[in-house]
C-alpha atoms as a PDB file:
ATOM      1  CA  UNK A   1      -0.641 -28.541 -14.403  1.00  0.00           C
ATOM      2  CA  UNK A   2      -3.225 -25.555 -14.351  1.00  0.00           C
ATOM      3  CA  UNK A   3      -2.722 -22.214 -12.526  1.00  0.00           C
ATOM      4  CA  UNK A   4      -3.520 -22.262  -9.026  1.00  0.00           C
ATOM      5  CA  UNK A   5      -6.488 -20.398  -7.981  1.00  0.00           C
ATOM      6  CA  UNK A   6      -6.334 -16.482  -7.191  1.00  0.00           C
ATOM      7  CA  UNK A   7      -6.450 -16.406  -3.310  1.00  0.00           C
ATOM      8  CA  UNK A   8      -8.900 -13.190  -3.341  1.00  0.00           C
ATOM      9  CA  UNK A   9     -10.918 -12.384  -6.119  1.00  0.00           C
ATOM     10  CA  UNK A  10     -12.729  -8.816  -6.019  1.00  0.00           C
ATOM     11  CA  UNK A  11     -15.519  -8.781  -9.008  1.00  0.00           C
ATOM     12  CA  UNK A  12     -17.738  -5.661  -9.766  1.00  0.00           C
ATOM     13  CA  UNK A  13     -17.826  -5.041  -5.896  1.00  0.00           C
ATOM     14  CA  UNK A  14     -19.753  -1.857  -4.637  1.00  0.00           C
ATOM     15  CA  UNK A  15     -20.046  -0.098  -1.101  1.00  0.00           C
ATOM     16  CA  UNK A  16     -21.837   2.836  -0.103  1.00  0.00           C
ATOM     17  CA  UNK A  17     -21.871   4.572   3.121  1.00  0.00           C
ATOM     18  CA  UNK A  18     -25.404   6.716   2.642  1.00  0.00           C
ATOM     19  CA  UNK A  19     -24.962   8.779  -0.658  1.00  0.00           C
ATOM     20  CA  UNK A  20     -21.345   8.282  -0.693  1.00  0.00           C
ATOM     21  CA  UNK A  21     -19.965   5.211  -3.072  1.00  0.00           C
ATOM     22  CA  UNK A  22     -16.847   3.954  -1.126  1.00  0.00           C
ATOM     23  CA  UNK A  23     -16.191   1.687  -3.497  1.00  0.00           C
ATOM     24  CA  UNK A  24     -17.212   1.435  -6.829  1.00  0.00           C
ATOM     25  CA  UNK A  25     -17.302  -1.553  -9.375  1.00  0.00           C
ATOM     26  CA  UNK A  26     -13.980  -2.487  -8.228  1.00  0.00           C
ATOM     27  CA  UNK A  27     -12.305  -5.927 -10.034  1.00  0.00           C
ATOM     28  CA  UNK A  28      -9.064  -6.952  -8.851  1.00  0.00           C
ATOM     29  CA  UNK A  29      -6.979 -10.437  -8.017  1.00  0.00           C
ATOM     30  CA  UNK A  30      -4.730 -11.097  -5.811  1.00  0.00           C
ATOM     31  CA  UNK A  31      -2.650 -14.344  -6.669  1.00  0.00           C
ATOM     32  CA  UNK A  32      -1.270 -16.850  -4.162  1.00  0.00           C
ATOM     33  CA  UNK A  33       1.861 -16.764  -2.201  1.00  0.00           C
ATOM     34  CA  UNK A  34       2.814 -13.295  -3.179  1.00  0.00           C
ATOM     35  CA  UNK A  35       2.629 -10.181  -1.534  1.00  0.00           C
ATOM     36  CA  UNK A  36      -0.069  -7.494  -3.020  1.00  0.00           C
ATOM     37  CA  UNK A  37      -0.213  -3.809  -2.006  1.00  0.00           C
ATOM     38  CA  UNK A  38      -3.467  -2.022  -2.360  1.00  0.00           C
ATOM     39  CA  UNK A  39      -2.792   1.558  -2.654  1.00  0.00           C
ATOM     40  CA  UNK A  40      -5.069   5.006  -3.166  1.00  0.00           C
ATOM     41  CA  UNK A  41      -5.148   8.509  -1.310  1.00  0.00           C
ATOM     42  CA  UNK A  42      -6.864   8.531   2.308  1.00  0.00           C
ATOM     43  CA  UNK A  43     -11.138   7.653   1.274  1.00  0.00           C
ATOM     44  CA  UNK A  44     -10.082   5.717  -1.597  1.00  0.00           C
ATOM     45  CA  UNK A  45     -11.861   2.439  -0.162  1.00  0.00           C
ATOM     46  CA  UNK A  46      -8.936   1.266   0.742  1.00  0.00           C
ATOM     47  CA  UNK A  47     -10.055   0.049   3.786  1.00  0.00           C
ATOM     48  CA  UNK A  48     -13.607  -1.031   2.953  1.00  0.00           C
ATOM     49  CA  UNK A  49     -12.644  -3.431   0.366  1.00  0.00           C
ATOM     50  CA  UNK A  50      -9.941  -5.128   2.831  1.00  0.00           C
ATOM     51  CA  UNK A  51     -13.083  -5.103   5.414  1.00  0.00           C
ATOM     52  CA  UNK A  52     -14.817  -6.703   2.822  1.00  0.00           C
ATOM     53  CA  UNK A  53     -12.265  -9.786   1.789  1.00  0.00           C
ATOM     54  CA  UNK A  54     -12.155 -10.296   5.805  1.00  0.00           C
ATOM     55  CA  UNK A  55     -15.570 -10.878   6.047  1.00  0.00           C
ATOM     56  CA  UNK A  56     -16.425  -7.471   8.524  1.00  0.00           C
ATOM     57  CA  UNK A  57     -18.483  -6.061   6.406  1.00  0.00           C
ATOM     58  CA  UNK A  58     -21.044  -7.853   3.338  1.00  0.00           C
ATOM     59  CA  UNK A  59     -20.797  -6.834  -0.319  1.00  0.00           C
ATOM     60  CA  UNK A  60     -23.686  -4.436  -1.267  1.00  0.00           C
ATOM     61  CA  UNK A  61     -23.176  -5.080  -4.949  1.00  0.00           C
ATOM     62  CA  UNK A  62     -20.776  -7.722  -6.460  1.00  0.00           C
ATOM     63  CA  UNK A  63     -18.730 -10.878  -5.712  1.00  0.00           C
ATOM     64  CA  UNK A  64     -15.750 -11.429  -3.245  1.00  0.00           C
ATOM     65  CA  UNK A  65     -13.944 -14.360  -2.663  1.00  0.00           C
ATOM     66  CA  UNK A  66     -11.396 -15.635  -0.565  1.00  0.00           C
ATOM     67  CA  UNK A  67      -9.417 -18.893  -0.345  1.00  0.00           C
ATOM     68  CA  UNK A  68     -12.286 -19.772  -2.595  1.00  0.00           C
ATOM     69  CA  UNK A  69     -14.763 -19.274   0.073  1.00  0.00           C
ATOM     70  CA  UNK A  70     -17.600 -16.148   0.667  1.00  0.00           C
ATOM     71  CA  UNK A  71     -16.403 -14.399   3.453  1.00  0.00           C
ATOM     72  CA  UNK A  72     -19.777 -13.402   4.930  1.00  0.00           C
ATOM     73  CA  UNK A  73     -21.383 -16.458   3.964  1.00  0.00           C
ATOM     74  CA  UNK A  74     -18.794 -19.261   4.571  1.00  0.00           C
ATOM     75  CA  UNK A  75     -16.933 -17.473   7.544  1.00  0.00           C
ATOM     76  CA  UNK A  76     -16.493 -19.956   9.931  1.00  0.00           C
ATOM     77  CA  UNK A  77     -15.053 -21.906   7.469  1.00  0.00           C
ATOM     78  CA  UNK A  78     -12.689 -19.148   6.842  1.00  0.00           C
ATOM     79  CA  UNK A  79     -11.616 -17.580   9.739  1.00  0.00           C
ATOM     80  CA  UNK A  80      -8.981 -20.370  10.725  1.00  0.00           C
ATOM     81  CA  UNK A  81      -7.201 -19.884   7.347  1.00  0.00           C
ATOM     82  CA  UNK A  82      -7.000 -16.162   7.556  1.00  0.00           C
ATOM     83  CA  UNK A  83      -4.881 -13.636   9.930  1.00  0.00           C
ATOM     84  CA  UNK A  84      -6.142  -9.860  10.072  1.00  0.00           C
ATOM     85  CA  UNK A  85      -3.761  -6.694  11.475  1.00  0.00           C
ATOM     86  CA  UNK A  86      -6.330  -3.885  11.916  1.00  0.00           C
ATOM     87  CA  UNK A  87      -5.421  -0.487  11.999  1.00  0.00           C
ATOM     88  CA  UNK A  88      -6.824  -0.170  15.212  1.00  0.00           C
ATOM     89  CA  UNK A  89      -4.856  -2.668  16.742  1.00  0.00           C
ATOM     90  CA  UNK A  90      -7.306  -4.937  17.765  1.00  0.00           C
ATOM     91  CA  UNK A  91      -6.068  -5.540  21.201  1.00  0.00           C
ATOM     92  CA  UNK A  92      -7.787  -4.767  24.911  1.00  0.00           C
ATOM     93  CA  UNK A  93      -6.916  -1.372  26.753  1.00  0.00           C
ATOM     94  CA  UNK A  94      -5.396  -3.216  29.851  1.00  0.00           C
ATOM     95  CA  UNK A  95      -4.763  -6.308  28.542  1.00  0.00           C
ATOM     96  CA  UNK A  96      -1.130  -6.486  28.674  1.00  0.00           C
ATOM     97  CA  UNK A  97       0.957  -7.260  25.510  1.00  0.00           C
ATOM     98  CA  UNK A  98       2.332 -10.931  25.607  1.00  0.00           C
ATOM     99  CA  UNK A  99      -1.411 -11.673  27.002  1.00  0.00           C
ATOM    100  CA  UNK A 100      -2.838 -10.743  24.607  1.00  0.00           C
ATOM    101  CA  UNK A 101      -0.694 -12.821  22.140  1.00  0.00           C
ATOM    102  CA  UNK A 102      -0.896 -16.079  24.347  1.00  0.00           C
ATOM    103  CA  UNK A 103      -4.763 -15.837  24.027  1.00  0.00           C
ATOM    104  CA  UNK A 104      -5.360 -15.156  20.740  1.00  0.00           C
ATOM    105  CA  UNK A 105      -2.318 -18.094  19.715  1.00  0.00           C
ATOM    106  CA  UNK A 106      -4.645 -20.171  22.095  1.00  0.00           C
ATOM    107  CA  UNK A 107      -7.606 -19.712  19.592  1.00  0.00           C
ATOM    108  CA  UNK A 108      -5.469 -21.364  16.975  1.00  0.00           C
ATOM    109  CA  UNK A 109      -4.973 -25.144  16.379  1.00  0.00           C
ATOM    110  CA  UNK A 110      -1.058 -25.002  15.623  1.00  0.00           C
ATOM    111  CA  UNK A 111       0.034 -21.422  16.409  1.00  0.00           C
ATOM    112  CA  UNK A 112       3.823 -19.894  16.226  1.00  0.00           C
ATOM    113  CA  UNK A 113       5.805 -20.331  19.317  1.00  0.00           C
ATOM    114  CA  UNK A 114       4.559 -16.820  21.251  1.00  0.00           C
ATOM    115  CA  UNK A 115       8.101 -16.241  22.666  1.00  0.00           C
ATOM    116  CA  UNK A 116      10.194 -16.599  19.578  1.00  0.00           C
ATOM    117  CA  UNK A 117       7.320 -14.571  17.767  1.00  0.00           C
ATOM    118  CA  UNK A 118       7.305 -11.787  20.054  1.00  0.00           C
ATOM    119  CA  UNK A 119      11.383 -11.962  20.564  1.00  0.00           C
ATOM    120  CA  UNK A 120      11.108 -11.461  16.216  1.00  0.00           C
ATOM    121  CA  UNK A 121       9.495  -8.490  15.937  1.00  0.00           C
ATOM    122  CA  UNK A 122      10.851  -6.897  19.516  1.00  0.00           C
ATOM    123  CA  UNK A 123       8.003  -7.326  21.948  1.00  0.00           C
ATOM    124  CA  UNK A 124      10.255  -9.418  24.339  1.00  0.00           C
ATOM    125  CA  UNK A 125      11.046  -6.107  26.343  1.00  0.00           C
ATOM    126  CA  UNK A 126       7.249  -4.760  26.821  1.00  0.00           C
ATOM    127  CA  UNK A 127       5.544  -8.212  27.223  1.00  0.00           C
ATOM    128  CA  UNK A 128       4.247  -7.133  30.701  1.00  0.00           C
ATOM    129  CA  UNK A 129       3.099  -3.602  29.376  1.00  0.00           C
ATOM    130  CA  UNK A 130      -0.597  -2.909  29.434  1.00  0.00           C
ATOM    131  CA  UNK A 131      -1.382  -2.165  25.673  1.00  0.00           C
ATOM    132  CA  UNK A 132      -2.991   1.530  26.263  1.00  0.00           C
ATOM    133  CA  UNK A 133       0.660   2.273  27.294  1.00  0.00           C
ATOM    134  CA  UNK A 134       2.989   0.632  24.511  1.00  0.00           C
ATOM    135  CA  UNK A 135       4.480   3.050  21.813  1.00  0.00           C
ATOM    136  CA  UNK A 136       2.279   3.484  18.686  1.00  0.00           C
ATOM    137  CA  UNK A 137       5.340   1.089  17.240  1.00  0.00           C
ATOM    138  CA  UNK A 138       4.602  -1.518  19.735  1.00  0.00           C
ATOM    139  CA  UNK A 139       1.064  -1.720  19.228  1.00  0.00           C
ATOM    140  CA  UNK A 140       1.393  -2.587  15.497  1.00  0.00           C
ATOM    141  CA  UNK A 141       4.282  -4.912  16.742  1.00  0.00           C
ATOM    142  CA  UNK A 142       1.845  -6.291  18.770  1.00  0.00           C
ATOM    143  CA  UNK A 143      -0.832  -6.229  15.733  1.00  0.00           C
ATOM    144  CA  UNK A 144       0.916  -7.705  13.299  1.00  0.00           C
ATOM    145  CA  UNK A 145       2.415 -10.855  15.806  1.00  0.00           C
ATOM    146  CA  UNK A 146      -2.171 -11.567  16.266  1.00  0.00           C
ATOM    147  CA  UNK A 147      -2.081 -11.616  12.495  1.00  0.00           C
ATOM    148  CA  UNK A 148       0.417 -14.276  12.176  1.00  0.00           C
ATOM    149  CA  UNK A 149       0.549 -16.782  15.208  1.00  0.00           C
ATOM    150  CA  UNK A 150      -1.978 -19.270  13.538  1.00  0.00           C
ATOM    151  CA  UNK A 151      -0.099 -19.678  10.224  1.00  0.00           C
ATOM    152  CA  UNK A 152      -2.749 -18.362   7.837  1.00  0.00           C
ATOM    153  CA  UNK A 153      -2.683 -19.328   4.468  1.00  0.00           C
ATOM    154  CA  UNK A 154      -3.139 -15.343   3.834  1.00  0.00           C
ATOM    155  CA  UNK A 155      -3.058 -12.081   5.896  1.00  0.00           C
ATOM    156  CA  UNK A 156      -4.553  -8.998   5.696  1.00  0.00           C
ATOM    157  CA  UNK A 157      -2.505  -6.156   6.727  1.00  0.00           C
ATOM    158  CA  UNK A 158      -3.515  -2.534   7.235  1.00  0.00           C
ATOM    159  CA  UNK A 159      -0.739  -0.061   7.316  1.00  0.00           C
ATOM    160  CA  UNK A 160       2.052  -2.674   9.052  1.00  0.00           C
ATOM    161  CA  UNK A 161       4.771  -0.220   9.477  1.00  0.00           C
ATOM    162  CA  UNK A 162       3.157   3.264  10.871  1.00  0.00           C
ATOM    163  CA  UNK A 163       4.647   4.348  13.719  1.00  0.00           C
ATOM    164  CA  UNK A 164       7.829   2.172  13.432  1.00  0.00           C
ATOM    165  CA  UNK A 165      11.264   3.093  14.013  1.00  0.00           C
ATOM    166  CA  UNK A 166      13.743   2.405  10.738  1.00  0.00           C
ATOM    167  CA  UNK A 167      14.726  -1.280  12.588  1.00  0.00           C
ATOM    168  CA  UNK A 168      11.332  -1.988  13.347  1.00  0.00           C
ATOM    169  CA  UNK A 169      10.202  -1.216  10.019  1.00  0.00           C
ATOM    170  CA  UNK A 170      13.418  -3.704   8.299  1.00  0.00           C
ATOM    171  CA  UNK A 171      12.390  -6.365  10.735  1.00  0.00           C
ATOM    172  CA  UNK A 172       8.868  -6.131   9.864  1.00  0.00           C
ATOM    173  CA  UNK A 173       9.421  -6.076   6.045  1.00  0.00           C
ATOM    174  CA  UNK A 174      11.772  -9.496   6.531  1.00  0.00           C
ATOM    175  CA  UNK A 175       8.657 -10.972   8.250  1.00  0.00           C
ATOM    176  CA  UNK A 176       6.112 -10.434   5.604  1.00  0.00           C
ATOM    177  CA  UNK A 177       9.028 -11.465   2.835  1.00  0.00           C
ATOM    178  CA  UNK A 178       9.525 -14.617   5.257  1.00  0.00           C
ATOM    179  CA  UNK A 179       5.812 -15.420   5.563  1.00  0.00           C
ATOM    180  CA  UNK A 180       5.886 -15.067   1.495  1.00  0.00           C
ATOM    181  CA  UNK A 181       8.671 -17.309   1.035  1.00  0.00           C
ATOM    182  CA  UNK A 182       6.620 -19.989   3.708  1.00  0.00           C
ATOM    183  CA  UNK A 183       3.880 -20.244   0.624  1.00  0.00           C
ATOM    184  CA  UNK A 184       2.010 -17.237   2.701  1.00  0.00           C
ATOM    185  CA  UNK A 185      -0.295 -14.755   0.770  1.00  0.00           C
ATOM    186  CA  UNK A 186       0.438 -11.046   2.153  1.00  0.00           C
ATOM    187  CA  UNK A 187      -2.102  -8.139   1.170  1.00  0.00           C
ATOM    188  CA  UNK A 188      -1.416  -4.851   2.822  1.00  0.00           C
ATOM    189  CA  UNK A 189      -2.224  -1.179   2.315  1.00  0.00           C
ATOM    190  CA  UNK A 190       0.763   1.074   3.160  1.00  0.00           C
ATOM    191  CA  UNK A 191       1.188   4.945   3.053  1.00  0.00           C
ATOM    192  CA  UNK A 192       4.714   4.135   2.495  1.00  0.00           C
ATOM    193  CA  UNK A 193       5.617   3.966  -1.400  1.00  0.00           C
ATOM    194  CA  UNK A 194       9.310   3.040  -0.294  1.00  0.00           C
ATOM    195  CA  UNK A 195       7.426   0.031   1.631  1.00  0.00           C
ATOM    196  CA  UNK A 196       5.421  -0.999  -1.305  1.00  0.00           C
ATOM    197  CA  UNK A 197       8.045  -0.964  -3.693  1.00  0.00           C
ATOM    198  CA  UNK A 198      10.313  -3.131  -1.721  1.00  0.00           C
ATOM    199  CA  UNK A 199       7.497  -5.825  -0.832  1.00  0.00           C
ATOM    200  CA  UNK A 200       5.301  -6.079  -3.397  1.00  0.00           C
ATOM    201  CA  UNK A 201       5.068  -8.555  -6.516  1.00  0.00           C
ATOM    202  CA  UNK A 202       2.142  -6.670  -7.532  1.00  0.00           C
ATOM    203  CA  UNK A 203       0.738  -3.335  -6.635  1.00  0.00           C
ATOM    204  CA  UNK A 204      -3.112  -1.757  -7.133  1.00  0.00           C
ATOM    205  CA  UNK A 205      -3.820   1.976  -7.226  1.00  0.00           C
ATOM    206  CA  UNK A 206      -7.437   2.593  -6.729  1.00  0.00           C
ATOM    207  CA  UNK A 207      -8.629   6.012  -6.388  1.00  0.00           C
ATOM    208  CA  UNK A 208     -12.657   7.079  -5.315  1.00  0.00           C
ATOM    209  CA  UNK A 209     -13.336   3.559  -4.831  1.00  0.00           C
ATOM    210  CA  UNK A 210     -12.173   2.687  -8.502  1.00  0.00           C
ATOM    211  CA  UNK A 211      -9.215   0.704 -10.059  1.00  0.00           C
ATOM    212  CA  UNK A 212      -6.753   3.221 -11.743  1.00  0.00           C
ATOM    213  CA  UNK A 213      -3.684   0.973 -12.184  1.00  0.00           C
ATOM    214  CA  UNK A 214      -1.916  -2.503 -11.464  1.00  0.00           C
ATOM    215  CA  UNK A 215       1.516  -4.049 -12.014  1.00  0.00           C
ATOM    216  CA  UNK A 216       4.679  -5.212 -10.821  1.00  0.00           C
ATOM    217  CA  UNK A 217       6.241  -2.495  -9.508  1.00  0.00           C
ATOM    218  CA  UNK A 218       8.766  -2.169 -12.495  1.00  0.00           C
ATOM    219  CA  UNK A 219       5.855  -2.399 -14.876  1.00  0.00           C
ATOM    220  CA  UNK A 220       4.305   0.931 -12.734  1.00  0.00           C
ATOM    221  CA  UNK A 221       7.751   2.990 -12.859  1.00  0.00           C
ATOM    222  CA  UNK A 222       8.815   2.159 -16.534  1.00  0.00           C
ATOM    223  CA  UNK A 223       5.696   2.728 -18.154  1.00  0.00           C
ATOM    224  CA  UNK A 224       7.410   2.529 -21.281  1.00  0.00           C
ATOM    225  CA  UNK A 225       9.182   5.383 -20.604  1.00  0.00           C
ATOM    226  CA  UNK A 226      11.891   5.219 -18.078  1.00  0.00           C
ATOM    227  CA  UNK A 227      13.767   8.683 -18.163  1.00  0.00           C
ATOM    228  CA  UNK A 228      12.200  11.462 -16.059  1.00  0.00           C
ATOM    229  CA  UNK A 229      13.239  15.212 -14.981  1.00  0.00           C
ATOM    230  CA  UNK A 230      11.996  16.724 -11.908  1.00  0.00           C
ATOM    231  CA  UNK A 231      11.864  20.298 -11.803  1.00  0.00           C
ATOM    232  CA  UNK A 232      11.296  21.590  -8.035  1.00  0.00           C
ATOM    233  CA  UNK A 233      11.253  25.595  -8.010  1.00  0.00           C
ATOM    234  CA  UNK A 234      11.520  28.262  -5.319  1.00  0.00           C
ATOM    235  CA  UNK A 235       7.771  29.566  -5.437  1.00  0.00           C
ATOM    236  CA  UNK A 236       4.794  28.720  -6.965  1.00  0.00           C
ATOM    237  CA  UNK A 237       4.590  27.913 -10.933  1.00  0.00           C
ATOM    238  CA  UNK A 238       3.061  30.444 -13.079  1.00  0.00           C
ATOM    239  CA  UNK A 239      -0.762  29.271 -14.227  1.00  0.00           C
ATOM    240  CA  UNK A 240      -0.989  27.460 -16.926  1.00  0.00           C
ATOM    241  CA  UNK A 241       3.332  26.310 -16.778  1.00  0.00           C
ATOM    242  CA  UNK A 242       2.260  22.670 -17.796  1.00  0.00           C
ATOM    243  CA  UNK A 243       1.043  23.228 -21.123  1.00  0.00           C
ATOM    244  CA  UNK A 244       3.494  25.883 -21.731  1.00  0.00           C
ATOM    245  CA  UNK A 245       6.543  23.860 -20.810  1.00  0.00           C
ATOM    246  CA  UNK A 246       5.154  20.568 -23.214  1.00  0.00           C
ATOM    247  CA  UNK A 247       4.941  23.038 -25.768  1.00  0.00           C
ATOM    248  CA  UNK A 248       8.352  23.770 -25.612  1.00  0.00           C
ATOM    249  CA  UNK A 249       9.484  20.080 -25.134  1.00  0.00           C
ATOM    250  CA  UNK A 250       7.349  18.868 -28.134  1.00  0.00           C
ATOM    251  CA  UNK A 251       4.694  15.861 -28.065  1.00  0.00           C
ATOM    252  CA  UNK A 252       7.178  12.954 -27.134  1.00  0.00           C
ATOM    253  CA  UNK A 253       6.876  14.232 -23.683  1.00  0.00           C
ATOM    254  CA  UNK A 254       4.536  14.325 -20.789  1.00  0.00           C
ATOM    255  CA  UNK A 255       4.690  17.085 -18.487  1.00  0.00           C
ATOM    256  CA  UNK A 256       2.975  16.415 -14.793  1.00  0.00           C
ATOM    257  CA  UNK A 257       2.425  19.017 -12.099  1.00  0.00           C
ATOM    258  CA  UNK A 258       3.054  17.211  -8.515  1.00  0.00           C
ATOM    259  CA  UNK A 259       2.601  19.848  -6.549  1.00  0.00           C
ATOM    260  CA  UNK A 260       2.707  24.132  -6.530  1.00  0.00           C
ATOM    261  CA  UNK A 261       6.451  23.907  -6.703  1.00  0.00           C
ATOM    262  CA  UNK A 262       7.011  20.694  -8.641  1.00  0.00           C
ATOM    263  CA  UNK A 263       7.142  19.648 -12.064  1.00  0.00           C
ATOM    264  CA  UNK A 264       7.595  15.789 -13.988  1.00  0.00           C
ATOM    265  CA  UNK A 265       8.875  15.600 -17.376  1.00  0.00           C
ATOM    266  CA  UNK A 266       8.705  11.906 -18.403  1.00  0.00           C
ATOM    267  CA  UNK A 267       9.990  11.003 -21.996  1.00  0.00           C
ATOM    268  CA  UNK A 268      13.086  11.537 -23.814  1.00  0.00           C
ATOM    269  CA  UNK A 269      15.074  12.974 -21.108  1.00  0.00           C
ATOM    270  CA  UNK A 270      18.607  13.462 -21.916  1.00  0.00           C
ATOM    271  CA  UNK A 271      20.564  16.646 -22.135  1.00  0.00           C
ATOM    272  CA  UNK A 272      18.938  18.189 -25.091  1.00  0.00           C
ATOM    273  CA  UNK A 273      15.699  18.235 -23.018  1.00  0.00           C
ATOM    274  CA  UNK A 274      17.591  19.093 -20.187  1.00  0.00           C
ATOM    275  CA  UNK A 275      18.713  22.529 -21.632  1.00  0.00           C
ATOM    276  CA  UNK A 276      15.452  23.070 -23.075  1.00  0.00           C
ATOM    277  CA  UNK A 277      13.874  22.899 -19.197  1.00  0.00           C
ATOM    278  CA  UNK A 278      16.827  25.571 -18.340  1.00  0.00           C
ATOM    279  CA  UNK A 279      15.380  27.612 -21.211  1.00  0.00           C
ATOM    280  CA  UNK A 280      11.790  27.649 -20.455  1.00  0.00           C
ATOM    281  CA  UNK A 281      12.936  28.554 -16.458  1.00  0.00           C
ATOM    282  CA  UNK A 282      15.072  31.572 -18.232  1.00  0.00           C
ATOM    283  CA  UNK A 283      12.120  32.779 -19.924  1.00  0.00           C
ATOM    284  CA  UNK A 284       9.232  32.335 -17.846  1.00  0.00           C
ATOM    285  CA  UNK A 285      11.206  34.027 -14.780  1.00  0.00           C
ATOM    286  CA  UNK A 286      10.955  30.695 -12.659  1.00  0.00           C
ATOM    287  CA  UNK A 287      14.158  30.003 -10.521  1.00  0.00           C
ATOM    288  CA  UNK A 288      15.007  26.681  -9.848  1.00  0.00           C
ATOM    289  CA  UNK A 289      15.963  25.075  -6.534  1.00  0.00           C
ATOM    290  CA  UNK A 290      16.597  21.624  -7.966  1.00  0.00           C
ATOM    291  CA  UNK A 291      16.726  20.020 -11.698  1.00  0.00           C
ATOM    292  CA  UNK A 292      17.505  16.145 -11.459  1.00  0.00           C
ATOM    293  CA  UNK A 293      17.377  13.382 -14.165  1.00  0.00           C
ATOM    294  CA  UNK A 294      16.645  10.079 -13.324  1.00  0.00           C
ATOM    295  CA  UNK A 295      14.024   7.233 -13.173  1.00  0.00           C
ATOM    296  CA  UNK A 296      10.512   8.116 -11.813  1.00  0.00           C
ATOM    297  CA  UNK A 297       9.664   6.124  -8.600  1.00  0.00           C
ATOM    298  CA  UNK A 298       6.208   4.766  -7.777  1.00  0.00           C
ATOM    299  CA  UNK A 299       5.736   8.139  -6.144  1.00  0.00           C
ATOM    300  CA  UNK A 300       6.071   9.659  -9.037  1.00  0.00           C
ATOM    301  CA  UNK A 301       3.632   7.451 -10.860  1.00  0.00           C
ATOM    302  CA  UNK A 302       1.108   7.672  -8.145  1.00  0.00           C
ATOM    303  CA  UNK A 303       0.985  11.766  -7.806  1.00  0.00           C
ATOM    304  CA  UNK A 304       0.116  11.265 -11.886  1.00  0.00           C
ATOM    305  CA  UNK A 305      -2.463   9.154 -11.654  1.00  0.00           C
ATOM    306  CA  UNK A 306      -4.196  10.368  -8.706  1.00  0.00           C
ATOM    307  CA  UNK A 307      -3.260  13.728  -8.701  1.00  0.00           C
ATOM    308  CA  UNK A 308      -2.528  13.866  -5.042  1.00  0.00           C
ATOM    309  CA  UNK A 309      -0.721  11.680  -2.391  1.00  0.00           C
ATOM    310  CA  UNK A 310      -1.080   8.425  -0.123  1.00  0.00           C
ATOM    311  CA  UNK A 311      -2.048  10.980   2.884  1.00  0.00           C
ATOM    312  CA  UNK A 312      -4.479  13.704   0.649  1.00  0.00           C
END
């Protein structure tokens, strides 16, 4: 039996906004019922190329496809199969919350039961709020119950968790795993690596409109290389403390500057290179407020390729 079909396909897509190129020969998949995080610093065309797939804005240069279908072209055939969250919300000032749901599940030819829905993800107690005045929690409660009461065969969602408490956020994330395990295809952009590493099956980094990276997220963290050091000191590194502290490590590492006061070492990291670290401190007069050995997270990975993070 073949493959099935990716359920988005992204292929040499380009977006300007005037001079600037938002996104920028971008090719990526994103395979059915799984759940795919797209991932880059703030103006990374994030955004844009999730606009795109949904059809709100038309590909200046390239190919996008959806279900199969052209999502400028072929959007009413579309739009039943697909559920968006916006970042915005999406939802009327003074429309109040559970009214809002009960019209847009009225749009839909077989929606999700509104009450047991909203009761899910904790709306039951502000159904009668006016939206203006629900939490910023609430309104992506609220945003991310629009996405889902038609059953789409995918979903779009933009930043699912911001603004959630800790049991808001759980809930949310056994949802989207829920709506996976229902045959559902989930693609969401997150400023939350924790978030990403928990959901996804497959994660993209893009960075100035461009594809940088993609894996599983074990694929991402190992790298080949699974032992790290982080070296956090208590002011500023000395110019040029990179190169200087791989010269004292030797070639089989890489040395990665996070931030001013922040160092990664990812190779060989055992207690040999561990002493060596303690040696180069000693001698370059930098004072450590933390040296830890472990596994680098997609955090890690992420500040290395891009140089800066999720909110920069």
């Amino acid at each position: 039996m073949p493959p099935a079909a990716p359920a988005v396909v992204i292929d040499d897509l380009v977006m300007r906004y005037g001079d600037k190129v938002a996104v920028d020969s971008l090719s990526l998949t994103v395979e059915q019922q799984s759940i795919t995080a797209v991932l880059g610093p703030n103006g990374a065309g994030k955004t844009t190329t999730l606009e795109t797939c949904e059809g709100y804005r038309t590909p200046q240069s390239g190919r996008v496809r959806v279900l199969g279908l052209d999502p400028t072209k072929q959007r009413r055939e579309l739009l039943p199969r697909i559920g968006v969250m916006l970042q915005g919300g999406g939802a009327w000032s003074g429309v109040r919350a559970m009214e809002m749901l009960t019209h847009i599940a009225r749009l839909h030819a077989d929606p999700l039961d509104t009450e047991m829905l909203a009761e899910r993800l904790g709306l039951a107690s502000c159904g009668r709020t006016p939206y203006r005045r629900l939490s910023g929690g609430q309104q992506q409660r609220l945003g991310l119950a629009m996405a889902v009461v038609g059953r789409p065969e995918i979903v779009f969602v933009d930043e699912p968790t911001a603004g959630m408490d800790p049991q808001a956020r759980r809930t949310t994330w056994e949802l989207l795993e829920e709506l996976r395990a229902d045959g559902v295809t989930v693609v969401l952009t997150t400023h939350y690596m924790d978030e990403a590493e928990r959901l996804a099956d497959r994660i993209h980094i893009i960075d100035q409109g461009r594809l940088i990276a993609s894996g599983t997220p074990l694929e991402l963290t190992r790298g080949g290389r699974a032992a790290t050091i982080r070296l956090v000191v208590t002011r500023p590194f000395p110019p040029g403390s990179p190169a200087s502290l791989r010269a004292s490590l030797g070639e089989a590492t890489e040395v990665t500057q996070l931030d001013e006061r922040s160092l990664l070492v990812t190779g060989p990291a055992d207690g040999s290179t561990l002493a060596k670290v303690s040696r180069w401190c000693e001698e370059n007069d930098v004072l450590p407020e933390s040296l830890t050995l472990g596994q680098r997270n997609l955090e890690d990975v992420f500040l290395q390729l891009t140089g800066r993070g999720l909110g920069a």
